[in-house]
Every structure is written in C-alpha cells, then in structure tokens.
Protein backbone atom coordinates (compact mmCIF):
# COMPACT_ATOMS: atom_id res chain seq x y z
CA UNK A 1 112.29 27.07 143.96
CA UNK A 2 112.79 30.61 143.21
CA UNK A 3 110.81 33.30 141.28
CA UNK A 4 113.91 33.63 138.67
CA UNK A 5 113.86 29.71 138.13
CA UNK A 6 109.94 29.97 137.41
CA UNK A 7 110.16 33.20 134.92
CA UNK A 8 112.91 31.24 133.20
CA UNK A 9 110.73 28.41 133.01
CA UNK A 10 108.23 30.71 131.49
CA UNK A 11 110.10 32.48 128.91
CA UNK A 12 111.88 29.45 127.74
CA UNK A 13 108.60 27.63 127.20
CA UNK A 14 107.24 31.37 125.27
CA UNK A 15 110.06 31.10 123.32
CA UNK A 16 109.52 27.44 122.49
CA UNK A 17 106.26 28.10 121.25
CA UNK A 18 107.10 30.94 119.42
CA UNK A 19 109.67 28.94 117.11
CA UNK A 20 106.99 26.17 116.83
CA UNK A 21 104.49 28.44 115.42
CA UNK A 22 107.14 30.75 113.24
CA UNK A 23 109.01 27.35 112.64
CA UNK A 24 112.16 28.56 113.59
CA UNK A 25 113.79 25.53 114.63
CA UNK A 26 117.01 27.39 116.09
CA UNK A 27 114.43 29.41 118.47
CA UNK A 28 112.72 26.31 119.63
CA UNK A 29 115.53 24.68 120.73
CA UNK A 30 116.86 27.45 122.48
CA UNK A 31 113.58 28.12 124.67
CA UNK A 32 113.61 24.29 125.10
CA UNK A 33 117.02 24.57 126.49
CA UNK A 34 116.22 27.61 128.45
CA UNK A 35 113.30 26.35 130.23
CA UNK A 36 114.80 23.10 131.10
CA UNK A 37 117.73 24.86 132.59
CA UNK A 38 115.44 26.51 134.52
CA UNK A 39 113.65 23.13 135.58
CA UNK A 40 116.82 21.90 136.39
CA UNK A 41 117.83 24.69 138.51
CA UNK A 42 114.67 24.37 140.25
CA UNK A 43 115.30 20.75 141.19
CA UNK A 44 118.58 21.50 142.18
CA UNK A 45 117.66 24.04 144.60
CA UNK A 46 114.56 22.04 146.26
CA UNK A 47 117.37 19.22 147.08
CA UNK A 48 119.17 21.47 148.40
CA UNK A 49 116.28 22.58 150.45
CA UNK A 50 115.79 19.19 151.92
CA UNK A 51 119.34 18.41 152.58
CA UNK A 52 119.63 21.63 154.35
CA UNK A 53 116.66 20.96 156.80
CA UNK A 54 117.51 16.92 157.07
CA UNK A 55 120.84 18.12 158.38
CA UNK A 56 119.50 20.47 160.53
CA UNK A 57 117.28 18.05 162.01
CA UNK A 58 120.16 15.52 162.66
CA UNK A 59 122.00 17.98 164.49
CA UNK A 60 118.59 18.44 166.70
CA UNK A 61 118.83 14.96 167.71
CA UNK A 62 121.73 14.54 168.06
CA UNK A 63 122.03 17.32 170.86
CA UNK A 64 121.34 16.36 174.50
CA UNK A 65 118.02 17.94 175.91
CA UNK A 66 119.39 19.20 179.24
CA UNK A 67 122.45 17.84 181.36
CA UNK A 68 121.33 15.42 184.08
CA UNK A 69 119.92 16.90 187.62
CA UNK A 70 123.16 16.09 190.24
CA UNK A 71 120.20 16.19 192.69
C-alpha cells in the first residue's frame, strides 16, 4: 500500500461526502470512483507484494545450502 493510494482514498471519500451533503450527484460519483480506484490500486499493489516475496522464497528453497564435503 502506498501513501498516494491512501490520500486518494481520502480525497475521493471527501469528495463523496461533499456531493452527498451539496447533493451534487455528478461530484459523488466521481469521489466514489476516485476512492475506489484508489482501493483498487491498493489491492493491486499488496498482491503484488506477496507474489514478490512468495517467489523469492521459492527461489530460497529451491537453492542448495552448501555443496557436499568430498571429505
């Protein structure tokens, strides 16, 4: 999750509430699209996360500790 994502999240949801209470429909819709953009994004980014570190970790385990002792 990034910082951007989460002030996205936040304006989008301001700006939701904002047309709710004016009732500007056309505003409302946009901050409801903006903030789940942002959610979106955010989701995107944490599976990305994960797939990064499960491939990381299969590449661990799949390299041999040490070579065998000849002796």
């Amino acid at each position: 999750m990034t910082m951007k994502d989460k002030v996205r999240q936040t304006m989008g949801g301001a700006r939701e509430k904002l047309g709710a209470a004016t009732g500007n429909r056309r505003l409302e819709a946009s901050g409801r699209m903006q903030r789940r953009r942002a959610q979106v994004a955010e989701v995107a980014h944490d599976l990305r996360s994960k797939a990064r570190g499960l491939m990381r970790d299969a590449q661990v385990r799949r390299r041999p500790d040490r070579p065998a002792d000849p002796w």
